[in-house]
N, C-alpha and C. Protein backbone atom coordinates (compact mmCIF):
# COMPACT_ATOMS: atom_id res chain seq x y z
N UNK A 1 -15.55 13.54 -0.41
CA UNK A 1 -14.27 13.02 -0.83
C UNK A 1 -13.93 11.77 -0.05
N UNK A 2 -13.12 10.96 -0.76
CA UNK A 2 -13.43 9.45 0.06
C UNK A 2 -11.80 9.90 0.71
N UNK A 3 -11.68 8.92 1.88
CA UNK A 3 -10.86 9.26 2.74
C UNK A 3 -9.71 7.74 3.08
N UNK A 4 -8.72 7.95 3.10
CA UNK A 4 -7.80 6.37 3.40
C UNK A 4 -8.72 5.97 4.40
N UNK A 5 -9.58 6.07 5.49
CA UNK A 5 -10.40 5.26 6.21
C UNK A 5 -11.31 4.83 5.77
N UNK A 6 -12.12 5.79 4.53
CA UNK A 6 -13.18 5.06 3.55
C UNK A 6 -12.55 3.54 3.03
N UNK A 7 -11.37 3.94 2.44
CA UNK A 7 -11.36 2.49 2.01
C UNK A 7 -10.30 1.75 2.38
N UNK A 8 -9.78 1.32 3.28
CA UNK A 8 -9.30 0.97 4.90
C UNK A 8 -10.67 -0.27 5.15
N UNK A 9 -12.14 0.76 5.67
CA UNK A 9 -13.20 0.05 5.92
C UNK A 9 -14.00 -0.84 4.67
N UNK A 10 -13.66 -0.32 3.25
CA UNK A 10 -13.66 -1.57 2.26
C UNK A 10 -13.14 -2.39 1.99
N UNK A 11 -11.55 -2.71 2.42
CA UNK A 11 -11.14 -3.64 2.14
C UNK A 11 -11.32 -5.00 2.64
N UNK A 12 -11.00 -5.79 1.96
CA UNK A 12 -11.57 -7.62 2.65
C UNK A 12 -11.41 -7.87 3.98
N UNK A 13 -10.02 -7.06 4.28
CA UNK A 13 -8.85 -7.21 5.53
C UNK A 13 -8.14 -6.36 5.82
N UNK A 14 -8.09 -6.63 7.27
CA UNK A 14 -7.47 -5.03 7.63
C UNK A 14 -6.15 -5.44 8.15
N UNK A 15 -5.55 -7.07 7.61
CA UNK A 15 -4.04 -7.78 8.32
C UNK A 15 -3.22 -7.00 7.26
N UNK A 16 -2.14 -6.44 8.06
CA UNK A 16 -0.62 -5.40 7.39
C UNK A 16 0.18 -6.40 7.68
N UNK A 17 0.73 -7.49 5.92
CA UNK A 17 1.35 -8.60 5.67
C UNK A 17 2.59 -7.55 6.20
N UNK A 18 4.00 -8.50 6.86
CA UNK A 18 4.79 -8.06 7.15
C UNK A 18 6.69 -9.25 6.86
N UNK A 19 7.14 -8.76 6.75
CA UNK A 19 8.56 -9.81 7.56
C UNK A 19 9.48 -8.77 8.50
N UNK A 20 10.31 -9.46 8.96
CA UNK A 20 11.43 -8.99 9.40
C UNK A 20 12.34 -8.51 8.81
N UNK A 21 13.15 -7.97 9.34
CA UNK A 21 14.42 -7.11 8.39
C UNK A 21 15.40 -8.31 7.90
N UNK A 22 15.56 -9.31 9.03
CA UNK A 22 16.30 -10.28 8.52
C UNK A 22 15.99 -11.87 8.38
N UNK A 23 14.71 -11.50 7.49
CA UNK A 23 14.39 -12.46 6.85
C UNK A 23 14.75 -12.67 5.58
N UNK A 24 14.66 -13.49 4.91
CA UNK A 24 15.48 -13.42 3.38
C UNK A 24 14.02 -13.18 2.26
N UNK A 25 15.10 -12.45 1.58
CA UNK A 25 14.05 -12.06 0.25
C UNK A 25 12.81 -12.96 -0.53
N UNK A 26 13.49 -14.28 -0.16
CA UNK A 26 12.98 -15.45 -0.94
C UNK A 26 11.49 -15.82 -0.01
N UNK A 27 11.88 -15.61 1.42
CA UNK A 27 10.57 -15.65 2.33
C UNK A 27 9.80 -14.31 2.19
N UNK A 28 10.30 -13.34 1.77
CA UNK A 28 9.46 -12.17 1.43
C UNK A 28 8.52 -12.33 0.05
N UNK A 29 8.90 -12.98 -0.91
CA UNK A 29 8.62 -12.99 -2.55
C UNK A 29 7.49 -14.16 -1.83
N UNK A 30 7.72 -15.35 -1.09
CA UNK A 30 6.73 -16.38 -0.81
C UNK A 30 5.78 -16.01 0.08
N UNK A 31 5.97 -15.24 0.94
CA UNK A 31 4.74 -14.35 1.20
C UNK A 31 3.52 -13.33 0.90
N UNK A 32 4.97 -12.34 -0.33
CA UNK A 32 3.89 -11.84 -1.26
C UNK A 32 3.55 -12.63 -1.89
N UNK A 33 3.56 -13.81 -2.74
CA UNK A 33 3.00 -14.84 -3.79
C UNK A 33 1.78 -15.39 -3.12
N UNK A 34 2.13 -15.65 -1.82
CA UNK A 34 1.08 -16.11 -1.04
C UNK A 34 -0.32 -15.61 -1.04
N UNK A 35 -0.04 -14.25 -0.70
CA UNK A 35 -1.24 -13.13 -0.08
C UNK A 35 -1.65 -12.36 -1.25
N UNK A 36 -1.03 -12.77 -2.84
CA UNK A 36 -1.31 -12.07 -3.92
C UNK A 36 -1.33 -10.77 -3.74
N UNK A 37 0.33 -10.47 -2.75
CA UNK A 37 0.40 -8.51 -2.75
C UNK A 37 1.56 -8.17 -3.53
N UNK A 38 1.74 -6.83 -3.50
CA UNK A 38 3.04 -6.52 -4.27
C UNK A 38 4.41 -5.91 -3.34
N UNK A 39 3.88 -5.90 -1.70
CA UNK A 39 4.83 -5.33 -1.01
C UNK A 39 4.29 -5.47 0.50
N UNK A 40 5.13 -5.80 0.91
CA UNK A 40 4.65 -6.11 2.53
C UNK A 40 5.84 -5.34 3.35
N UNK A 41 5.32 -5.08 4.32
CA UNK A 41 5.95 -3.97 5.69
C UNK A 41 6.94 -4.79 6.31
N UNK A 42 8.17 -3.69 6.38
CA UNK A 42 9.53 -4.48 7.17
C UNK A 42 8.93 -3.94 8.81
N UNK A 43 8.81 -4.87 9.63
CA UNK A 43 8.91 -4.24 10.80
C UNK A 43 9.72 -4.84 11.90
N UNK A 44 10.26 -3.99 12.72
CA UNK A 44 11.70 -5.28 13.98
C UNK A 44 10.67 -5.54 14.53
N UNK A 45 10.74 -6.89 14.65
CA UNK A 45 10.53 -8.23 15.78
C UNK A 45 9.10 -8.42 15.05
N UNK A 46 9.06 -9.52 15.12
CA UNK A 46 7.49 -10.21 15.15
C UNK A 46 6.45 -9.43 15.29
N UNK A 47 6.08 -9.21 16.58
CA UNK A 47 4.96 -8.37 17.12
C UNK A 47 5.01 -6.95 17.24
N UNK A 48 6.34 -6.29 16.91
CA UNK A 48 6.48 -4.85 17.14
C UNK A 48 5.45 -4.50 15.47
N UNK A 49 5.69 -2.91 15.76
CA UNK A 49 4.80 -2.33 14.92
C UNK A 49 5.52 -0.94 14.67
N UNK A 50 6.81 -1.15 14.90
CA UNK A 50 7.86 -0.26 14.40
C UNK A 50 8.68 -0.50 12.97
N UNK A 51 8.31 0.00 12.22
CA UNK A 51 8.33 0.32 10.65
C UNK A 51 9.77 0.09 10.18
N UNK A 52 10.23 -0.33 9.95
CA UNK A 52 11.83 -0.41 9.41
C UNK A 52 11.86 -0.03 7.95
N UNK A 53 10.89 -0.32 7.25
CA UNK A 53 10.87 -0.66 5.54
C UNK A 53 9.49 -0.99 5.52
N UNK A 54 10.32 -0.70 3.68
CA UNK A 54 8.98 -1.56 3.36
C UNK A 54 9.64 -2.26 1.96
N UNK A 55 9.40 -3.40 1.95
CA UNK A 55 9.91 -4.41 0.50
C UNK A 55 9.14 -4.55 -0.47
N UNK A 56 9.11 -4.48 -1.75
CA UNK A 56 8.06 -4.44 -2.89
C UNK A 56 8.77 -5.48 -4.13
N UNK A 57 8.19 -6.01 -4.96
CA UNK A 57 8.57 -6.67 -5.95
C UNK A 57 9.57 -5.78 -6.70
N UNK A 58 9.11 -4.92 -6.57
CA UNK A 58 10.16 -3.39 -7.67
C UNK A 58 11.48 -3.41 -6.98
N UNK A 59 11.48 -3.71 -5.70
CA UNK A 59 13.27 -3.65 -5.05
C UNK A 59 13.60 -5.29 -5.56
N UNK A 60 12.68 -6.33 -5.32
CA UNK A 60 13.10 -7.79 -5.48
C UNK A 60 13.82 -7.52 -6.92
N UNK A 61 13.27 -7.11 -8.26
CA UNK A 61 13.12 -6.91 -9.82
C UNK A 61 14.85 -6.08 -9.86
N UNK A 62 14.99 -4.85 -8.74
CA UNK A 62 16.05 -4.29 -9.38
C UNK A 62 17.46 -4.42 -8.68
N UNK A 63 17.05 -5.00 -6.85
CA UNK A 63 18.07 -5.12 -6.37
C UNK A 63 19.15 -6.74 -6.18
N UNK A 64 17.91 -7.51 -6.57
CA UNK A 64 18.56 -8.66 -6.39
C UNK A 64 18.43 -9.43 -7.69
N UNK A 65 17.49 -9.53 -9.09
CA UNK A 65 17.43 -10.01 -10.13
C UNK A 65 18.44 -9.40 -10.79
N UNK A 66 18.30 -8.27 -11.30
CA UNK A 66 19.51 -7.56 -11.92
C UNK A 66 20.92 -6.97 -11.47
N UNK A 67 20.93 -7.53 -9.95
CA UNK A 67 22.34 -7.20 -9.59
C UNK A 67 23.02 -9.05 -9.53
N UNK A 68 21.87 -10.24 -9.76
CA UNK A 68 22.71 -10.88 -9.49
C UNK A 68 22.52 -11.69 -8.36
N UNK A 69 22.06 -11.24 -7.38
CA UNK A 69 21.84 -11.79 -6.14
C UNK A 69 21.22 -13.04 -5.83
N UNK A 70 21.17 -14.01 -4.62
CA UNK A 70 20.47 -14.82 -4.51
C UNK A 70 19.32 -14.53 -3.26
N UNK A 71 18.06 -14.76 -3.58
CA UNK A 71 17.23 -14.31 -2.86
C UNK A 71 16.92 -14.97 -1.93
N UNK A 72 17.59 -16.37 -1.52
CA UNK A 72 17.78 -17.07 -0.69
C UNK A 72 18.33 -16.95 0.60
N UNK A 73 19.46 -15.65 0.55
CA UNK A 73 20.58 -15.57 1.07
C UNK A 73 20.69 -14.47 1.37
N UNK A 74 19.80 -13.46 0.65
CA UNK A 74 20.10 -12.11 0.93
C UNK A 74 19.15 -11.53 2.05
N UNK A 75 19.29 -10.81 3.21
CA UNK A 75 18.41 -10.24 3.97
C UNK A 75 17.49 -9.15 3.76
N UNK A 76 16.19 -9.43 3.66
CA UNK A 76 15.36 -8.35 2.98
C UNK A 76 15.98 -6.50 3.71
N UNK A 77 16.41 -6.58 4.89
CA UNK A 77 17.17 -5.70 4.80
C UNK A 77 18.11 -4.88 4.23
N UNK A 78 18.75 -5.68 2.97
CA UNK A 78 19.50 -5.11 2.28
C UNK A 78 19.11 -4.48 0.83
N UNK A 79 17.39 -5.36 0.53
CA UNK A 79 16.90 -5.23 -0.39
C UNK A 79 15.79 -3.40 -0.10
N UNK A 80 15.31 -3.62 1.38
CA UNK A 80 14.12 -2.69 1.51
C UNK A 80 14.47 -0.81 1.41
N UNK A 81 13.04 -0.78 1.28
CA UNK A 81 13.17 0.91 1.51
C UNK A 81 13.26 1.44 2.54
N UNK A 82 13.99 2.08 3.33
CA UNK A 82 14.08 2.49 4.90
C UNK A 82 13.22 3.86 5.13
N UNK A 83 13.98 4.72 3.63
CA UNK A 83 12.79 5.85 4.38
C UNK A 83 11.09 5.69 3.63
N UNK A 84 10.37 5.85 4.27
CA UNK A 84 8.88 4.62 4.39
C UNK A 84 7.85 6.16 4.38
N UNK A 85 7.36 6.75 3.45
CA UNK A 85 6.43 7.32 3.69
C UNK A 85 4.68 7.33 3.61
N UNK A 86 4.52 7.65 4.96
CA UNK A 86 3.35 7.42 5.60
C UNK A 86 2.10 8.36 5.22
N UNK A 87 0.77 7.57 5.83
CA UNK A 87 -0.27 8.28 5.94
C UNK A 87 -1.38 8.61 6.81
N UNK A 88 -1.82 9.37 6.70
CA UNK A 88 -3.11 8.58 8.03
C UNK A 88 -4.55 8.79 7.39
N UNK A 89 -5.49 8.66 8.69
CA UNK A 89 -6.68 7.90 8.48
C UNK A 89 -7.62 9.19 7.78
N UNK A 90 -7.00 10.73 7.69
CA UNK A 90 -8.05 11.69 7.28
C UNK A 90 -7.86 11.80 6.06
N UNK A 91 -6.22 11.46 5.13
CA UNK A 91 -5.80 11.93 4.06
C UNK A 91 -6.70 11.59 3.28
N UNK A 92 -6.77 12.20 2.12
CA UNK A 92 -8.12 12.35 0.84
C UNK A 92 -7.06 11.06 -0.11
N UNK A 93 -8.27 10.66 -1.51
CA UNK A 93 -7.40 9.44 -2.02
C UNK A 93 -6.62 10.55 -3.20
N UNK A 94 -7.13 12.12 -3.54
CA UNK A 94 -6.35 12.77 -4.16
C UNK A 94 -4.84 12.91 -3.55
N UNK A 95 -4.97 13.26 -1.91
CA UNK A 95 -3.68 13.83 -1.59
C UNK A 95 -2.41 12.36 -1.51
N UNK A 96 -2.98 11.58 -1.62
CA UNK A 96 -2.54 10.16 -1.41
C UNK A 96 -1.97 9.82 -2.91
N UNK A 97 -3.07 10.08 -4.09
CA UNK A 97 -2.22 10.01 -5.17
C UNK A 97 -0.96 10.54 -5.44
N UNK A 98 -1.38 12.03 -5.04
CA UNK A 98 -0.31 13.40 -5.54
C UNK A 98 0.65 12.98 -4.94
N UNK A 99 1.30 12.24 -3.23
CA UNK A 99 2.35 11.65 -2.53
C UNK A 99 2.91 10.41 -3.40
N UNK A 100 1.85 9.86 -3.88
CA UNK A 100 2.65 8.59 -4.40
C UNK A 100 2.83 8.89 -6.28
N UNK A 101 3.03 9.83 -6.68
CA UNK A 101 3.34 10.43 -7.92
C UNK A 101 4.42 11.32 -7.88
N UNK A 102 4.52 12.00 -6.35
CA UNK A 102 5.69 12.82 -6.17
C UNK A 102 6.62 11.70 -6.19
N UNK A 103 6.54 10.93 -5.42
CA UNK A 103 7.70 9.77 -4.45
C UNK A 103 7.87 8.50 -5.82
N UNK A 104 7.22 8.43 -6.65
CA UNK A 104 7.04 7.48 -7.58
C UNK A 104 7.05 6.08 -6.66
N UNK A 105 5.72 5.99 -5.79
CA UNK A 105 5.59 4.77 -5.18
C UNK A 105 4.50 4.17 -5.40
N UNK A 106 3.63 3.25 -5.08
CA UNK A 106 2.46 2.44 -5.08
C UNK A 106 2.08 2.05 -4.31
N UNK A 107 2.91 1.95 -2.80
CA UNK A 107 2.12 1.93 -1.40
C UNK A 107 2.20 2.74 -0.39
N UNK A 108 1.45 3.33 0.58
CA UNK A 108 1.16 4.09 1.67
C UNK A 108 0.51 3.18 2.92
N UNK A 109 1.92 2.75 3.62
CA UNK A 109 1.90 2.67 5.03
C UNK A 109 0.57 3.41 5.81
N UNK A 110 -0.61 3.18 6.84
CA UNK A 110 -1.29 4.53 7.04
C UNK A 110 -0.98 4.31 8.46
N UNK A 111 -0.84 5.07 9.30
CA UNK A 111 -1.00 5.59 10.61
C UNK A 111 -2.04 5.77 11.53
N UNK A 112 -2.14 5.34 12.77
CA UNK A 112 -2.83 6.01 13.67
C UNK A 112 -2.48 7.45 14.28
N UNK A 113 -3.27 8.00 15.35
CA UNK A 113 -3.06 9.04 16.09
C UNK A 113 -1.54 8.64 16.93
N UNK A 114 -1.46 7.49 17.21
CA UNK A 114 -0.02 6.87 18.10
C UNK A 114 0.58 6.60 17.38
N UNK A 115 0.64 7.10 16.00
CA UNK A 115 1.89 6.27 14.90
C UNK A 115 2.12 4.89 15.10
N UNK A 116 0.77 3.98 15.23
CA UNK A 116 0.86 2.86 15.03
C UNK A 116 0.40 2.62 13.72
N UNK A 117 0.82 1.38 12.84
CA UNK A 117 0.44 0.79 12.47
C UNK A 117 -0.96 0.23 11.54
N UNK A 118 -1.93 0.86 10.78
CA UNK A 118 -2.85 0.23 11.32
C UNK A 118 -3.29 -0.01 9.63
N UNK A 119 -2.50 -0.10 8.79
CA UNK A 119 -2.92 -0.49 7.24
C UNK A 119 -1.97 -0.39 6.27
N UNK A 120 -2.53 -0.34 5.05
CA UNK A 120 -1.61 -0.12 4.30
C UNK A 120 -2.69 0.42 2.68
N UNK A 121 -2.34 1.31 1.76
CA UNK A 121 -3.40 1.32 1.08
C UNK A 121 -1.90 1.24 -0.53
N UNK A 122 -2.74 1.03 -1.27
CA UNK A 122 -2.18 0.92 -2.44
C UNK A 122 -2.54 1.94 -4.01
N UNK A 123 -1.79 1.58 -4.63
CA UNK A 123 -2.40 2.46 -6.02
C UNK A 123 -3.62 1.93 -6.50
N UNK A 124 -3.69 0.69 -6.22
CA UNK A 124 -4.98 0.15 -6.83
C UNK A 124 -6.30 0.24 -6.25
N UNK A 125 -5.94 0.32 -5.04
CA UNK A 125 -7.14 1.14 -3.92
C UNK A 125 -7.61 2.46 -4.42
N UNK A 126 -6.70 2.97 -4.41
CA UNK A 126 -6.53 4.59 -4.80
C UNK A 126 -7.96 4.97 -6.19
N UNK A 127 -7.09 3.88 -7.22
CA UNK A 127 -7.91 3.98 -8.14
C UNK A 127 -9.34 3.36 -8.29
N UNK A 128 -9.24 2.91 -7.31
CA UNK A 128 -10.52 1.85 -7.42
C UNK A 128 -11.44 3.05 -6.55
N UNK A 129 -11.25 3.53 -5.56
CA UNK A 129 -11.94 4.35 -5.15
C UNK A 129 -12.15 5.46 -5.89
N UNK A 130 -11.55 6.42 -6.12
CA UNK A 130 -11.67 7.17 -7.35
C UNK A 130 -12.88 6.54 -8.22
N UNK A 131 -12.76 5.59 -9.13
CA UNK A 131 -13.41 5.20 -10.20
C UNK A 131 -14.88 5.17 -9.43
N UNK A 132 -15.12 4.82 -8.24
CA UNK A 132 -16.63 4.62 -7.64
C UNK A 132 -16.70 5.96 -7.30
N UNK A 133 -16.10 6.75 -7.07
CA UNK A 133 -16.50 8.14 -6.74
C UNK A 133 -17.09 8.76 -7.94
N UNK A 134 -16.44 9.08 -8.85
CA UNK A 134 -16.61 9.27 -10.24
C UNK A 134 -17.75 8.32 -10.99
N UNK A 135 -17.88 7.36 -10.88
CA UNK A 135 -19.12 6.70 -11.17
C UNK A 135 -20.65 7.22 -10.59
N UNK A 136 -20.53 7.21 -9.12
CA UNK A 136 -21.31 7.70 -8.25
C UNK A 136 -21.57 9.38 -8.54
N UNK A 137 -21.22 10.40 -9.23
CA UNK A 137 -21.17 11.60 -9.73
C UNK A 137 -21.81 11.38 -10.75
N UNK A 138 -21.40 10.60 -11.95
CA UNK A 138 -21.98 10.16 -13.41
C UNK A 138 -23.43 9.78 -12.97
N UNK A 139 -23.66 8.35 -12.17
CA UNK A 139 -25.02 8.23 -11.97
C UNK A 139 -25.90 9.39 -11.27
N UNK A 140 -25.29 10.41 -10.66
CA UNK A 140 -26.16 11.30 -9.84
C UNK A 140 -26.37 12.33 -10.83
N UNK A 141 -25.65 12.79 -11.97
CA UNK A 141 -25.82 13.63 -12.88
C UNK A 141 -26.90 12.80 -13.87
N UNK A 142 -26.56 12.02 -14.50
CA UNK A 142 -27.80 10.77 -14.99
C UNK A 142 -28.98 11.51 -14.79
N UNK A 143 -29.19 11.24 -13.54
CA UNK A 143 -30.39 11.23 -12.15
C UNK A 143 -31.21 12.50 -12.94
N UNK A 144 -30.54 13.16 -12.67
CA UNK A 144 -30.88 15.02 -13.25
C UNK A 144 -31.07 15.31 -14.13
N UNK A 145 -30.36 14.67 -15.15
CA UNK A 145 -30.70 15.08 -16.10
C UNK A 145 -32.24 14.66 -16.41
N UNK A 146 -32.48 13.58 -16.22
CA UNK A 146 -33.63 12.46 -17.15
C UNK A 146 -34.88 13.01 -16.19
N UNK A 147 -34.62 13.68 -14.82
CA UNK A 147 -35.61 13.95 -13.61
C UNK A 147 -35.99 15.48 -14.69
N UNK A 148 -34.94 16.58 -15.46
CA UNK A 148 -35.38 17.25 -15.85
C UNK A 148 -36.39 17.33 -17.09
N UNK A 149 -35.94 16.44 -17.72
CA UNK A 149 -36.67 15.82 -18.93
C UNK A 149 -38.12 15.74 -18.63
N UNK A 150 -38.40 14.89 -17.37
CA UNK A 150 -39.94 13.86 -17.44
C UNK A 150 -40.23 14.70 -16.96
């Protein structure tokens, strides 16, 4: 079973895009645009690695487009999610789905043993791993079958 550290160690990069709580939305949206993500980690201060939030295009879409707001002006603090649920490095990419289907979310913060910091995995991870797992089953059944044949 592939594991959030399985693919943690596939990804391109292991940098957890971030802003501050009181940075404005508009520097949050130009960061995700930047890094082509859909949600980057609120954390206090620069260098800390203490979790405040987390901001996603889905809060930009419902809290500040459709209420009106200017994203210029508004502090991603007012936009983010505070309670932030986490993961760590043993969880399976099933138990990771089933959390982000309960919670109706698309990202998982992951954790160290010190509740640091140390990723972030997504739905598209999720599925992308899955699909090579499941591929990797198909070709090994393949294998067997055609080995029984000859």
């Amino acid at each position: 079973m592939t594991t959030v550290a399985d693919i943690l160690r596939a990804k391109a990069t292991d940098e957890v895009h971030h802003v501050a709580p009181d940075d404005s939305m508009l520097e949050a949206l130009q960061r995700m645009a930047e890094h082509r993500i859909g949600a980057l980690m609120v954390l206090d201060g620069e260098r800390s690695s203490h979790i405040a939030g987390i901001v996603t295009e889905r809060d930009y879409a419902r809290k500040i487009v459709l209420q009106g707001r200017n994203s210029a002006t508004t502090p991603v603090r007012e936009v983010m999610t505070a309670a932030v649920h986490c993961v760590d490095m043993a969880q399976t990419c099933e138990e990771c789905m089933a959390l982000m289907t309960r919670q109706r979310i698309r990202h998982l913060p992951v954790l160290d043993a010190q509740q640091q910091l140390i990723g972030i995995v997504s739905i598209g991870d999720l599925v992308k791993a899955i699909i090579s797992e499941q591929q990797f089953t198909i070709d090994q059944l393949e294998h067997y079958i055609s080995g029984q044949r000859g």
